[in-house]
Protein backbone atom coordinates (compact mmCIF):
# COMPACT_ATOMS: atom_id res chain seq x y z
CA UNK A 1 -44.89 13.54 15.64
CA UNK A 2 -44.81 14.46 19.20
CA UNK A 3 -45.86 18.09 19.75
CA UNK A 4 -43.10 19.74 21.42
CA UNK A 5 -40.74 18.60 18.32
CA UNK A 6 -43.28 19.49 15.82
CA UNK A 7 -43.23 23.18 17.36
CA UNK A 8 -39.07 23.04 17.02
CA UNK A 9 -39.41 21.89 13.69
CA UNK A 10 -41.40 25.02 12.42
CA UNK A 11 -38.88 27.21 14.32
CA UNK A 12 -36.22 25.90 12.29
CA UNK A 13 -35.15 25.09 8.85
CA UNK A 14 -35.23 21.15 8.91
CA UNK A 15 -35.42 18.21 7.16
CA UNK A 16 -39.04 16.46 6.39
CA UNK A 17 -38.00 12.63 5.80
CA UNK A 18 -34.36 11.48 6.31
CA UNK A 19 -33.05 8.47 4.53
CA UNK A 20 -30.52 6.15 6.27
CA UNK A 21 -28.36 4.59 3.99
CA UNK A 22 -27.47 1.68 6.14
CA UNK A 23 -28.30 -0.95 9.00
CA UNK A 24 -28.07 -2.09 12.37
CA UNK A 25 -27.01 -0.08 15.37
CA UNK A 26 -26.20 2.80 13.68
CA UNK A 27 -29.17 2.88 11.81
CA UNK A 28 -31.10 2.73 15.13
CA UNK A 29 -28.95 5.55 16.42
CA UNK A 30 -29.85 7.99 14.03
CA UNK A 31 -33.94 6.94 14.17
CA UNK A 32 -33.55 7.48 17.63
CA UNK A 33 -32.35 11.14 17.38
CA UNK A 34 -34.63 12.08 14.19
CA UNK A 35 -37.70 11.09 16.17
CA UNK A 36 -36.44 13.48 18.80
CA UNK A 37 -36.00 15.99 16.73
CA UNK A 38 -39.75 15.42 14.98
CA UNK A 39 -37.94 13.84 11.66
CA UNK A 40 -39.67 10.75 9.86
CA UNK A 41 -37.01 8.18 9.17
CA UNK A 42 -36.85 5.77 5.67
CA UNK A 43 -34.91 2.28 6.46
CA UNK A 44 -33.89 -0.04 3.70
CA UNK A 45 -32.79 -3.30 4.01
CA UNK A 46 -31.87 -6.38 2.21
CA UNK A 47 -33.37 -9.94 2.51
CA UNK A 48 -31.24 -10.58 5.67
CA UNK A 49 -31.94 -7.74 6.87
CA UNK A 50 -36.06 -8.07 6.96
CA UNK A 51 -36.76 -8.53 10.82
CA UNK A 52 -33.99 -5.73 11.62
CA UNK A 53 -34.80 -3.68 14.55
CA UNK A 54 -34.23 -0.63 11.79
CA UNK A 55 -36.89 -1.97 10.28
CA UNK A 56 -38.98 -1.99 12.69
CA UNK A 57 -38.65 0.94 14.12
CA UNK A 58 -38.60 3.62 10.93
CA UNK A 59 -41.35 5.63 9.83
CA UNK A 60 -40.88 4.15 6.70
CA UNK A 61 -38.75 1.36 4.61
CA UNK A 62 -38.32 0.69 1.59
CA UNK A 63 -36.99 -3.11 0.56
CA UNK A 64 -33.45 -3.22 -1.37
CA UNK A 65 -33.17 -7.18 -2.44
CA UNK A 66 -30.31 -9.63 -1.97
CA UNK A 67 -28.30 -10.46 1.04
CA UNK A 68 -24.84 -9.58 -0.06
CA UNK A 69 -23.77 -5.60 0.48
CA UNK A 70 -23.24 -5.69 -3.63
CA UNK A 71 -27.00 -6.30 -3.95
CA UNK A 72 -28.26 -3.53 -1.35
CA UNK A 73 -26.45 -1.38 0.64
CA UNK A 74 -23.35 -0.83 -1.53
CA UNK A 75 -26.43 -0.45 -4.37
CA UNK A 76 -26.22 3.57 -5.13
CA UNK A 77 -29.08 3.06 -7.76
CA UNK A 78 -31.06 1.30 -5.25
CA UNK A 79 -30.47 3.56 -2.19
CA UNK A 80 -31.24 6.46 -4.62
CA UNK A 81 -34.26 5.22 -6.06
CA UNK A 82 -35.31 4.21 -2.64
CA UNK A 83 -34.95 8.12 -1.65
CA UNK A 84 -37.55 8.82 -5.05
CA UNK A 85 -39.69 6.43 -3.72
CA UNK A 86 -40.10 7.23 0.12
CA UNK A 87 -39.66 11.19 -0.34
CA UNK A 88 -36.73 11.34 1.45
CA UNK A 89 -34.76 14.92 1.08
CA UNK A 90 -32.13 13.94 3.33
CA UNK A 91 -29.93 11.10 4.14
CA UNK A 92 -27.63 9.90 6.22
CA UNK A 93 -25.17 7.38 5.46
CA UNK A 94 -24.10 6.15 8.92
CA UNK A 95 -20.25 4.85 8.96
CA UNK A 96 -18.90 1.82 6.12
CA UNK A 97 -21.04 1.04 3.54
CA UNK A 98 -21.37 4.13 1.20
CA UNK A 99 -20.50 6.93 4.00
CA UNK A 100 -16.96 7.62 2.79
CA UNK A 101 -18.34 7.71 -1.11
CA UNK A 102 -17.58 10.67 -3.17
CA UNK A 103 -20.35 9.01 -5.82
CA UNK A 104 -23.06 8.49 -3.39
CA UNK A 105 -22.61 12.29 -2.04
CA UNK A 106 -22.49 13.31 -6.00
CA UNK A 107 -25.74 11.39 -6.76
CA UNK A 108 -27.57 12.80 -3.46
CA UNK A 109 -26.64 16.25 -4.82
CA UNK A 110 -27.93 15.75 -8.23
CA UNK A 111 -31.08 13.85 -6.93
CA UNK A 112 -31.90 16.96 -4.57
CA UNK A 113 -31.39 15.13 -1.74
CA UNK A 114 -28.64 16.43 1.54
CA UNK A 115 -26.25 14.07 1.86
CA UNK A 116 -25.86 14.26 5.95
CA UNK A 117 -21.71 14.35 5.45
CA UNK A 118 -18.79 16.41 3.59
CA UNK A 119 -18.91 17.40 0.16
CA UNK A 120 -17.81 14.97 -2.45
CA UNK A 121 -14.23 17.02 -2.86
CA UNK A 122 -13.55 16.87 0.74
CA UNK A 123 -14.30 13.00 1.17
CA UNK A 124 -11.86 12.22 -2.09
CA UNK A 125 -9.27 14.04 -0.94
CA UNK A 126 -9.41 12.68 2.51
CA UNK A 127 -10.02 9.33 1.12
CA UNK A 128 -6.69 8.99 -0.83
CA UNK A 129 -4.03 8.76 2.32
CA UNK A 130 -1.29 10.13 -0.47
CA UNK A 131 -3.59 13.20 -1.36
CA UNK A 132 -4.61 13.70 2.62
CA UNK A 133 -0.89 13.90 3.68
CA UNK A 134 -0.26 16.56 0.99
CA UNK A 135 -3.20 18.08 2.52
CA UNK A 136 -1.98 17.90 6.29
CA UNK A 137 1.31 19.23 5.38
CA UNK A 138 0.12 22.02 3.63
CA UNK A 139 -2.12 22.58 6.42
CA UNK A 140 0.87 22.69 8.96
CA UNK A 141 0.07 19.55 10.51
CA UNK A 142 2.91 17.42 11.64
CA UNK A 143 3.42 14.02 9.65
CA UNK A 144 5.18 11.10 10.07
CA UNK A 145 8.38 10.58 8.17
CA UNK A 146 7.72 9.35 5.05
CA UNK A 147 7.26 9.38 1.13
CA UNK A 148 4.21 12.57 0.02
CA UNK A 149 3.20 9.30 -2.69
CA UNK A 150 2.59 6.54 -3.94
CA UNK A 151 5.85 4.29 -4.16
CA UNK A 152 6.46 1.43 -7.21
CA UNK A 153 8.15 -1.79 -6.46
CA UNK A 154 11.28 -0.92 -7.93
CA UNK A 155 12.02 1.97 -5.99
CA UNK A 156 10.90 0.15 -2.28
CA UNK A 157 14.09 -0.64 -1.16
CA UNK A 158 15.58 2.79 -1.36
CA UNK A 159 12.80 4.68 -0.30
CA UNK A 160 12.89 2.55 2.92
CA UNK A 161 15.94 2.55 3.82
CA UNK A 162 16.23 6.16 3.34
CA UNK A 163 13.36 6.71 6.24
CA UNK A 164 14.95 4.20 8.11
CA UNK A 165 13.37 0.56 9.92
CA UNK A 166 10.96 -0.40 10.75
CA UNK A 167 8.35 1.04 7.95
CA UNK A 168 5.21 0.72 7.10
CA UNK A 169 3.03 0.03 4.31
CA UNK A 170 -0.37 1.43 3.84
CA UNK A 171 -2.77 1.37 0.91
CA UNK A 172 -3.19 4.88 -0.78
CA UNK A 173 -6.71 4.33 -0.54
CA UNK A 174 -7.17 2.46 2.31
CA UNK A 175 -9.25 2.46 5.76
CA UNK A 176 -10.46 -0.47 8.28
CA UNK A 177 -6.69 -1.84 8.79
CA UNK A 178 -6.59 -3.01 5.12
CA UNK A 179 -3.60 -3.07 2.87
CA UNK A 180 -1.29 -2.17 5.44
CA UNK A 181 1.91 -4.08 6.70
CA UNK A 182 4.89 -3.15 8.92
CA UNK A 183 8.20 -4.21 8.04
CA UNK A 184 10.99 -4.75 10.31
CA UNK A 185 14.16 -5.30 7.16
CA UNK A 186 15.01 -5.36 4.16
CA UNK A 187 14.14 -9.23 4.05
CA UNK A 188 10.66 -9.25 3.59
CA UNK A 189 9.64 -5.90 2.13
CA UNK A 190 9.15 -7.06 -0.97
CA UNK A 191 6.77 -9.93 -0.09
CA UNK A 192 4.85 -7.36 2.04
CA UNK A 193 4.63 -5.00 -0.78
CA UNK A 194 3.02 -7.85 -2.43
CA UNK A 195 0.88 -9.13 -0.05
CA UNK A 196 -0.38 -5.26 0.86
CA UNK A 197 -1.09 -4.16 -2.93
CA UNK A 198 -3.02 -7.61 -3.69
CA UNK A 199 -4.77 -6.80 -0.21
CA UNK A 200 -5.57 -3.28 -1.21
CA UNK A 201 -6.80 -3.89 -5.00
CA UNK A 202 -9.22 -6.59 -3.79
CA UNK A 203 -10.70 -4.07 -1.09
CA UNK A 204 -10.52 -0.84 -2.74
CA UNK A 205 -10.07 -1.50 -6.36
CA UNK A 206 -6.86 0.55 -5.91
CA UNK A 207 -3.35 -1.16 -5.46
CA UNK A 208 -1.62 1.96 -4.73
CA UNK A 209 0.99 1.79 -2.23
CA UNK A 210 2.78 4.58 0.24
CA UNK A 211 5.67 4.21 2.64
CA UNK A 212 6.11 6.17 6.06
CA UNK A 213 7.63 5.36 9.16
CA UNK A 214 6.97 2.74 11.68
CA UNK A 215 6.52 4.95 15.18
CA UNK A 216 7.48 2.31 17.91
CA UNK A 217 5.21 2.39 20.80
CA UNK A 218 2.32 4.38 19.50
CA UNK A 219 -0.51 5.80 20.68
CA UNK A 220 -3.61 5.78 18.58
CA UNK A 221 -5.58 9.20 19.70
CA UNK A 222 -7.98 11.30 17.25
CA UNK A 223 -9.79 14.08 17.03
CA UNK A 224 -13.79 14.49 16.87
CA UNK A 225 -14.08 17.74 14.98
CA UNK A 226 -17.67 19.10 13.60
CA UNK A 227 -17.80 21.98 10.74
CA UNK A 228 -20.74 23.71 9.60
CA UNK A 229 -22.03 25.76 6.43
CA UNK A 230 -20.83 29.23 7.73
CA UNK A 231 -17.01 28.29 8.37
CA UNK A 232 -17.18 27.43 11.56
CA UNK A 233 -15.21 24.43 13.18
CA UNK A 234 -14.90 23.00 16.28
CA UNK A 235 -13.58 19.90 18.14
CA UNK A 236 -15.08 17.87 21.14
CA UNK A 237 -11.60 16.53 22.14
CA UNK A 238 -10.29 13.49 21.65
CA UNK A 239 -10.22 9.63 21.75
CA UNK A 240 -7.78 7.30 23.08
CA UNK A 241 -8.28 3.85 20.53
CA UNK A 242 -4.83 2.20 21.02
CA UNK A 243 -6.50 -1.42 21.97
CA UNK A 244 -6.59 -2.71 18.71
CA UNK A 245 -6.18 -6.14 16.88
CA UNK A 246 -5.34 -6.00 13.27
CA UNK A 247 -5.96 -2.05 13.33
CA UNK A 248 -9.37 -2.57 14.20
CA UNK A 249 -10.62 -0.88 17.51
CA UNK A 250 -11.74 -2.82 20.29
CA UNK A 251 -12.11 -0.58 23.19
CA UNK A 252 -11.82 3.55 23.41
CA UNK A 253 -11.78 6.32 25.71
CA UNK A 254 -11.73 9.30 27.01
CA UNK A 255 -9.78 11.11 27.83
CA UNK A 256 -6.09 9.97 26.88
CA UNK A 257 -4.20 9.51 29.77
CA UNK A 258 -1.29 10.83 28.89
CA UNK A 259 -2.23 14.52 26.85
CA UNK A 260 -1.28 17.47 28.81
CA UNK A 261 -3.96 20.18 28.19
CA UNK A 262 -1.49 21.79 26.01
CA UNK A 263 -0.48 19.23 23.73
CA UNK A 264 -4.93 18.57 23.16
CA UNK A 265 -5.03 21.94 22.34
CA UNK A 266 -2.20 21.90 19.93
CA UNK A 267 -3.83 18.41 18.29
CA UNK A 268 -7.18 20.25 18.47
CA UNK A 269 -6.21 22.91 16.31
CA UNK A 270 -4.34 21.03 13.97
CA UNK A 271 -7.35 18.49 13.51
CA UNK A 272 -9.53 22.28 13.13
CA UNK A 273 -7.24 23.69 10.57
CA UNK A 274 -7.00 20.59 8.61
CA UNK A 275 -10.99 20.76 8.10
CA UNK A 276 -11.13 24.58 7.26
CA UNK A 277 -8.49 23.63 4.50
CA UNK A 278 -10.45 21.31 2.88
CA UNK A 279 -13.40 22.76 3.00
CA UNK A 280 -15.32 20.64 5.61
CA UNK A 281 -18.79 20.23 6.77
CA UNK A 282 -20.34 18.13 9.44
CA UNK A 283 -19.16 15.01 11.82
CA UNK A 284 -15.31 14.25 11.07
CA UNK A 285 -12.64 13.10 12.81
CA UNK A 286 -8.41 13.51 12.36
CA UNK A 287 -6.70 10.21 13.90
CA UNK A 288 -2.82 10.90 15.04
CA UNK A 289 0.18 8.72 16.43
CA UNK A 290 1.26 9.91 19.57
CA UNK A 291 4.56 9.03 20.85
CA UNK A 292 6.90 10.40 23.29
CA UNK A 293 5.36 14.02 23.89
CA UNK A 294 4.55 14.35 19.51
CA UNK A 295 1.61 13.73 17.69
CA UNK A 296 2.02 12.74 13.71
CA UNK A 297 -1.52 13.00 11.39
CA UNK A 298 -2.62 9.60 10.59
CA UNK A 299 -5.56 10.35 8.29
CA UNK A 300 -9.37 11.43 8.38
CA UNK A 301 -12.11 9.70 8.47
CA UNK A 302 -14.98 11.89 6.40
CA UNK A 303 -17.45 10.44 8.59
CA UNK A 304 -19.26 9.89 11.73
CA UNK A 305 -16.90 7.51 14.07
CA UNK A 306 -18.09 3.87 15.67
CA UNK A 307 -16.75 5.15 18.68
CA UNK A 308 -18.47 8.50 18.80
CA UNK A 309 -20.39 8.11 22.16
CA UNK A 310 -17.43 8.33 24.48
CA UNK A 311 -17.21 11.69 22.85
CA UNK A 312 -21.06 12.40 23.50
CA UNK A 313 -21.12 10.76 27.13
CA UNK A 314 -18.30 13.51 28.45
CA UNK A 315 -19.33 16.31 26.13
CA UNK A 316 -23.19 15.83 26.48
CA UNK A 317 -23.50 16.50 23.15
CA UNK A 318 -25.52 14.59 20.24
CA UNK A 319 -23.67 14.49 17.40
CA UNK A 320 -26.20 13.10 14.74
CA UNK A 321 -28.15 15.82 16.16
CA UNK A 322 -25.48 18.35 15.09
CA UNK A 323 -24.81 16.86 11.89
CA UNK A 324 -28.43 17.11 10.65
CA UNK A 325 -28.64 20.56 12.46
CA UNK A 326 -25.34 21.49 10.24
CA UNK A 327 -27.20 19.84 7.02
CA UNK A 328 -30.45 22.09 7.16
CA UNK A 329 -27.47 25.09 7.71
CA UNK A 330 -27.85 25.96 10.71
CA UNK A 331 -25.09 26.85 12.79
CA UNK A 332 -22.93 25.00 15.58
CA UNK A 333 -23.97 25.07 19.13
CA UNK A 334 -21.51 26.12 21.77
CA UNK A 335 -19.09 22.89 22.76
CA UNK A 336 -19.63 22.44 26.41
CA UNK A 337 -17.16 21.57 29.38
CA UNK A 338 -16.33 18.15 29.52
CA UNK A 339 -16.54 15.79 32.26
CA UNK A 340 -15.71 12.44 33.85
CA UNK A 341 -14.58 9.80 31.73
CA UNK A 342 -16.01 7.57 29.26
CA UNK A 343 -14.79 4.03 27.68
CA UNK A 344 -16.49 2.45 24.88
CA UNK A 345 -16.10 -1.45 23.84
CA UNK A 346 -17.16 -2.90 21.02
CA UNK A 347 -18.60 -6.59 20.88
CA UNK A 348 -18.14 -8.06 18.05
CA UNK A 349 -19.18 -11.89 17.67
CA UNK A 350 -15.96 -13.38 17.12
CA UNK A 351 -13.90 -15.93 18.52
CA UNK A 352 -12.41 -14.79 21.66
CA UNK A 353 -8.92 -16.85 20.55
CA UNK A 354 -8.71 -16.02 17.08
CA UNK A 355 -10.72 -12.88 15.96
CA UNK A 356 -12.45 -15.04 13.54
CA UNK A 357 -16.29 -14.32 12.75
CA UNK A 358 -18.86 -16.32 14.61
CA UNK A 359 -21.77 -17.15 13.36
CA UNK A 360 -25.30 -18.28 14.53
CA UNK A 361 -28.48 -17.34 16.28
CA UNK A 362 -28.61 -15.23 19.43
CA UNK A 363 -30.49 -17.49 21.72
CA UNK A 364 -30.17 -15.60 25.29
CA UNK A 365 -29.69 -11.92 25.75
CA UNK A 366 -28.89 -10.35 29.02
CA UNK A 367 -28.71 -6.35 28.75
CA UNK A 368 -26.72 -4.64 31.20
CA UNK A 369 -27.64 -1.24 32.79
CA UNK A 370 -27.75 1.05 35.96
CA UNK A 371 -26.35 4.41 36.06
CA UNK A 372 -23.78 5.77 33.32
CA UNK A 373 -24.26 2.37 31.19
CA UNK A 374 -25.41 2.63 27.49
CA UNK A 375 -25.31 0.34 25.08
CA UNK A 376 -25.83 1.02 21.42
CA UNK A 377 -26.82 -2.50 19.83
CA UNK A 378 -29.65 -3.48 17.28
CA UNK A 379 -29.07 -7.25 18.73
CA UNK A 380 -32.24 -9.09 20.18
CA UNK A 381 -33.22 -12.55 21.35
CA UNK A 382 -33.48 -14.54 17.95
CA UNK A 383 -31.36 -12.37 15.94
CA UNK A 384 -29.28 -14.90 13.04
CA UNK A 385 -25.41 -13.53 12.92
CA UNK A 386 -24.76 -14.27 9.10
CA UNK A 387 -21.46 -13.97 7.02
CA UNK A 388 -23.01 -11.21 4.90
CA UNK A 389 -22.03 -8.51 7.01
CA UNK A 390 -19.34 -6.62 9.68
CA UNK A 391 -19.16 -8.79 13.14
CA UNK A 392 -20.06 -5.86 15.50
CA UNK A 393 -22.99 -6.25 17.15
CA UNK A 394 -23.02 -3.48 19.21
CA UNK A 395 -21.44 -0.99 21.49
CA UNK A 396 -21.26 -0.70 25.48
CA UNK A 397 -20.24 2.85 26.47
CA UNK A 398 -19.67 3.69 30.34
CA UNK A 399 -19.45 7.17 31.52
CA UNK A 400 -18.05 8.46 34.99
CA UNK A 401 -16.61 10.87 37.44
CA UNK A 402 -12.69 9.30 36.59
CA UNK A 403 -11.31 6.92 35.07
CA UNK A 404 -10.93 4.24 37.46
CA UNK A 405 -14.66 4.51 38.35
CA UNK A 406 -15.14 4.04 34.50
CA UNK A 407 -13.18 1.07 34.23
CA UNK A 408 -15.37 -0.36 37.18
CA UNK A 409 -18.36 0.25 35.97
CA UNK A 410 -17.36 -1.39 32.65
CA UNK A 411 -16.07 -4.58 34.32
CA UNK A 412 -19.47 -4.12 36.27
CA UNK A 413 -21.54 -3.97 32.96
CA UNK A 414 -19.50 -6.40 30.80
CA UNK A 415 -20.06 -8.94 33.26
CA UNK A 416 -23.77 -8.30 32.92
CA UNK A 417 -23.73 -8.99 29.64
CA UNK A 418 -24.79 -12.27 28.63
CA UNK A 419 -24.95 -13.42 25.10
CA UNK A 420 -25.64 -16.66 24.32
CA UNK A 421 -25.68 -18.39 20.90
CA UNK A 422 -22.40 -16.86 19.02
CA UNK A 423 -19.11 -16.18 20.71
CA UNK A 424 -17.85 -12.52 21.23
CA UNK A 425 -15.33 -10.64 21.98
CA UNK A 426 -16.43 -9.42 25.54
CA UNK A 427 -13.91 -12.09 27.26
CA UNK A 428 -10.81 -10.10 25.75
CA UNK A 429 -11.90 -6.65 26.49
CA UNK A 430 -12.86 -7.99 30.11
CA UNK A 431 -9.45 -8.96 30.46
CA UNK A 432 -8.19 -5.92 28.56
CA UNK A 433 -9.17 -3.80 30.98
CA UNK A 434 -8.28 -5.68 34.39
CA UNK A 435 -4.88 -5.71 33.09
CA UNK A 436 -2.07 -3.57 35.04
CA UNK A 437 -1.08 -2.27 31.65
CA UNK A 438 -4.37 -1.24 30.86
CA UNK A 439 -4.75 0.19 34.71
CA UNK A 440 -1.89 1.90 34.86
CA UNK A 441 -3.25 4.02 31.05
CA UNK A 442 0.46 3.61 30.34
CA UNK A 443 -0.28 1.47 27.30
CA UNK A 444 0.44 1.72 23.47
CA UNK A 445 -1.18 -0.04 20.45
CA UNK A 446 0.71 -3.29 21.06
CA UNK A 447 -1.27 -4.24 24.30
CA UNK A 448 -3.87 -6.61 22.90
CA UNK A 449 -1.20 -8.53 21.52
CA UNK A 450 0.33 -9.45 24.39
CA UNK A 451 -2.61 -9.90 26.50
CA UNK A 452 -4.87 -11.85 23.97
CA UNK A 453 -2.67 -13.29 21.08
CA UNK A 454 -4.04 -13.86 18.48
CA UNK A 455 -3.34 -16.50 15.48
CA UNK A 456 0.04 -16.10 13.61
CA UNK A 457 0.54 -13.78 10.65
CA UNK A 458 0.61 -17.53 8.70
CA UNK A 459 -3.24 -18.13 10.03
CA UNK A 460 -4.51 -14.46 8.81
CA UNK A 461 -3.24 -14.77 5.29
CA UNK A 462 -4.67 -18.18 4.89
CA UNK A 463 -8.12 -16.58 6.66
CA UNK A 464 -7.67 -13.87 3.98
CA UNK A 465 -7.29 -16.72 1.01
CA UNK A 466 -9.93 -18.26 2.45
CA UNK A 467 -12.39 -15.53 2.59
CA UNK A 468 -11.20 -14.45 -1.36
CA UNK A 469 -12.51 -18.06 -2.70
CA UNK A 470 -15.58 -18.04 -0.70
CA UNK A 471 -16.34 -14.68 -2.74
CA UNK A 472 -15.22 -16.24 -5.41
CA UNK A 473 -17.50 -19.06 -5.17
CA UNK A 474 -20.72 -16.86 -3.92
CA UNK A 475 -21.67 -16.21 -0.51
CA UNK A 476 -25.03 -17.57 -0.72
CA UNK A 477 -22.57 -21.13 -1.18
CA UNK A 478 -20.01 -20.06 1.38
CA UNK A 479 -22.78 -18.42 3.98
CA UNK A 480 -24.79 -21.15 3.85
CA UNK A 481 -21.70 -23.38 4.81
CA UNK A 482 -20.04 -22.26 7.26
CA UNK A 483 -23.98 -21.19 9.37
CA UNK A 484 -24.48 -24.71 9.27
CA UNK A 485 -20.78 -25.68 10.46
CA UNK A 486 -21.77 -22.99 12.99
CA UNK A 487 -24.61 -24.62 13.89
CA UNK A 488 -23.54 -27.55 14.38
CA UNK A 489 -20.65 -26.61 16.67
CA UNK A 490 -23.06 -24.66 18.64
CA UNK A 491 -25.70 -27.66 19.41
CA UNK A 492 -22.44 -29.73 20.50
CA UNK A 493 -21.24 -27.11 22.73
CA UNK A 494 -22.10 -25.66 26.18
CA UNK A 495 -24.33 -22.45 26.76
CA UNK A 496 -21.17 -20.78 28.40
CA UNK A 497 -21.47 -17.21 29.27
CA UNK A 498 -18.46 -15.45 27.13
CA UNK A 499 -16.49 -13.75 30.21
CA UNK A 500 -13.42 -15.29 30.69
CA UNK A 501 -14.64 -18.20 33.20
CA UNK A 502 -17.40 -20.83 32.64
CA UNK A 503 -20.06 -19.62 34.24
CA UNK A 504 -23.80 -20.69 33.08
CA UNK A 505 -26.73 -18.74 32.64
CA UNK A 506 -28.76 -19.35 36.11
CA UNK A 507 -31.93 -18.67 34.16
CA UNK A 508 -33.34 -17.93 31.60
CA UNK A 509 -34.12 -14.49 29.66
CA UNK A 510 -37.29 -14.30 28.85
C-alpha cells in the first residue's frame, strides 16, 4: 500500500477490501482508483475471463466457473460467496451485469458487505420505467405525453391514438434499447406490441408494456447526479448521447451544444430533486429528451454510466472515487468549475456495416495518446473477442479547450488507433464526427442513421431469432461456431486498419 494513501486511509473511515462484481474495463477502472486511494481490490472471473487484465491486476481474485454470464457474473451466490471468501466488505458492481439489481444490493446488505450503489428501494423503483414516471411526476419533473402504466393489448389502439402518432413502445422494465419500438400508425402497432413484449420477456423476464409519445427530432442529454448519506445531492452537468444505433450510445459529449445555462440549470435540478425523492445515494444519472427549447424525463439509470469520463475530463472529478467516498459516509466534495470540452466514443468490435458482433483474436494493437487523450480499455495484444459477452472493448475520451479542438483531437486519436484482428466500430464514429451535421452540433438522435445505415428492421429481427436459438441450443455450441466462422473469415481477409480507407499497418506492434 503506498504510504501517502495508507496515511489517508487512517484519516478516514474507509473500506479495507473492495469486491468488483464484474469485468473488463470497468473493472480496471475501479482497481485503478482503489489503489489510489490505498484499497485492496478482489476480481472474479469466469473461465473466459482467466488472462483478463482484471485479473491481473487485483490484489486478489477469486475464480467464478463457466463462460456464460448465467454461470458467473449474473451468479449472486457465487459473487457473494466470493466476498466470504476474499474478505471483501465492500463491492462495487460496475455498470450491466448485477449493478441495477435490487437482489444483489439486498444480499450485500444481509452479508455485511456495502454495496457501492443505491439502496435496493431506490434501484426497483427506478428500474420499473412505469413506477419511475410516477416518480418523476410526483417529483415535478416534466414527462413526455403518455400513459402513467402499463398498457394491455386490447386497449393499444385507443390509448395511442389518444396521445397522438407517432408513439412509442418501451418495456416497463427495460434498459439497453430493449423492448422498445416506435410506431408511425395504426397499421403495425399491434405487431410491434408483439414483437416488443416477446423482446422484453426474453430480456427481463417481464413483458410489461407502456406507451408515451414519439418526440420527433430528439435530443438524448442526461444528467450525472451524485447523492450521499447526509442528504446531500449534486450534479456534474450533463451529457449529450444522441449518436446512437438501436438506442445504444456510440459517441458522447460534453457539453450539449444547444443548452442555454438556464435550461442546464432547470434539467439539473429536476435530475437533483428526482434523487432526493427517492431516497438516493451515490453515482446516478437522469436521461431526458430534449426538443425544441423542453426537456421530458426519460428514466434513471441507478448506476455508474459507460460514458462517465466526459463528465470527469471537464469536471476533474473521479467519480468511483466519490462513490466509495459516499459508501464509507463520508460527505460530497465541492463540484468544481467546468471546463473545455470532452467527447467520448465507444469501440465496440462490430461490423462497421451492420452492427453485428465480431469475433476473434486481437492480433495488433496500436494505442493512441498525447495530450487530453484517454482511453479506458482492458484490450491487449492476444486478447480472444468471444460471443459470451457485451462487444465494447473500450472507451476513447478526448478532452479540450472547445469543442472543435475536441473533435480534432478525436479524429487525431481515432486515427491512431489501430486494431487488428476483429472489426470495430471506429470507421463509423470517424465518419460520425467529420460529418457537417455532426460539426455544425445541430444534430438529433437520427444522425447515425443517415450517415452509417445500418441493416433493415427485417435483418435485426432475424439477428434477434437468430441469437434466441443459439441460446437455445447453448453457447458453448453457438460460441464455438460462429469463433471458428470468425476465424476463418479473418485468415482469408486483409489486415486492414478499421478507419474508413484501406490503409495497412506499416509495422508491426510489438
Amino acid at each position: 500500500m503506498p504510504l501517502l494513501a495508507a496515511s489517508l486511509c487512517r484519516l478516514m473511515p474507509m473500506f479495507r477490501r473492495i469486491l468488483i462484481a464484474n469485468r473488463g474495463e470497468i473493472a480496471l477502472r475501479v482497481i485503478r482508483t482503489a489503489q489510489e486511494m490505498g484499497i485492496e481490490t478482489v476480481a472474479v472471473f469466469s473461465d473466459a475471463d482467466r488472462n483478463a487484465q482484471h485479473v491481473r491486476r487485483a490484489s486478489h481474485a477469486v475464480h467464478l466457473g463457466g463462460n456464460k454470464p448465467s454461470e458467473s457474473y449474473l451468479d449472486i451466490g457465487k459473487i457473494m460467496d466470493a466476498c466470504k471468501k476474499s474478505g471483501a466488505d465492500a463491492v462495487h458492481p460496475g455498470y450491466g451485469f448485477l449493478s441495477e439489481n435490487e437482489d444483489f444490493a439486498i444480499a450485500c446488505k444481509d452479508a455485511g458487505v456495502e454495496f457501492l450503489g443505491p439502496p435496493p428501494n431506490a434501484i426497483l423503483s427506478m428500474g420499473d420505467k412505469v413506477e419511475a414516471r410516477k416518480i418523476a411526476d410526483k417529483a415535478g419533473v416534466p414527462l413526455v405525453p403518455g400513459l402513467q402504466e402499463d398498457i394491455s393489448e386490447s386497449r393499444l389502439a385507443a390509448a395511442a391514438k389518444q396521445i397522438g402518432y407517432p408513439v412509442m413502445l418501451k418495456a416497463a422494465a427495460g434498459g439497453g434499447g430493449k423492448g422498445i419500438r416506435i410506431v408511425r400508425d395504426e397499421k403495425g402497432l399491434t405487431e410491434a406490441f408483439q414483437l416488443a413484449s416477446a423482446e422484453a420477456r426474453s430480456a427481463f423476464g417481464d413483458d410489461r408494456i407502456y406507451l408515451e409519445k414519439f418526440v420527433t427530432r430528439p435530443r438524448h442529454v442526461e444528467i450525472q447526479v451524485m447523492a450521499d448519506k447526509h442528504g446531500n445531492v449534486v450534479f456534474y452537468g450533463e451529457r449529450e448521447c444522441s449518436v446512437q444505433r438501436r438506442h445504444q450510445k456510440l459517441i458522447e459529449e460534453s457539453p450539449c451544444a444547444v443548452l442555454t445555462p438556464e435550461l442546464r440549470a432547470q434539467m439539473g435540478k429536476a435530475a437533483c430533486d428526482l434523487a432526493r425523492t427517492v431516497g438516493y445515494v451515490g453515482a446516478g444519472t437522469v436521461e431526458f429528451l430534449w426538443s425544441e427549447g423542453k426537456f421530458y424525463f426519460l428514466e434513471m439509470n441507478t448506476r455508474l454510466q459507460v460514458e462517465h469520463p466526459v463528465t470527469e475530463m471537464r469536471f476533474g472529478v473521479d467519480l468511483v472515487r466519490e462513490q466509495i467516498r459516499v459508501g464509507a459516509g463520508l460527505k460530497l466534495e465541492p463540484v468544481a468549475e467546468p471546463r473545455g470540452h470532452s467527447i467520448e466514443v465507444r469501440i465496440n468490435a462490430e461490423d462497421p456495416q451492420t452492427f453485428f458482433p465480431s469475433l476473434g483474436r486481437i492480433s495488433r494493437l496500436n494505442v493512441p495518446g498525447g495530450p487530453g487523450v484517454r482511453l479506458d480499455s482492458a484490450m491487449y495484444r492476444g486478447l480472444e473477442v468471444t460471443p459470451y459477452y457485451d462487444s465494447m472493448l473500450g472507451k476513447l475520451i478526448v478532452h479540450a479547450a472547445d469543442r472543435p479542438q475536441a473533435i480534432a483531437r478525436m479524429e487525431r486519436a481515432l486515427r491512431e488507433l489501430r486494431i487488428v484482428g476483429v472489426a470495430t466500430s471506429a470507421s463509423v464514429a470517424l465518419r460520425t464526427i467529420r460529418s457537417p451535421e455532426f460539426l455544425s452540433g445541430d444534430y438529433d438522435t437520427g444522425i447515425l442513421e443517415r450517415i452509417a445505415k445500418g441493416p433493415s428492421p427485417e435483418r435485426v429481427e432475424l439477428a434477434m431469432l437468430a441469437a434466441a436459438a443459439a441460446r437455445f441450443l447453448g453457447a458453448e455450441r453457438a460460441g464455438a461456431e460462429v469463433a471458428a466462422s470468425s476465424a476463418a473469415h479473418a485468415a482469408s481477409a486483409p489486415r486492414w486498419a478499421l478507419l474508413g480507407r484501406a490503409e495497412r499497418l506499416r509495422r508491426p506492434i510489438r
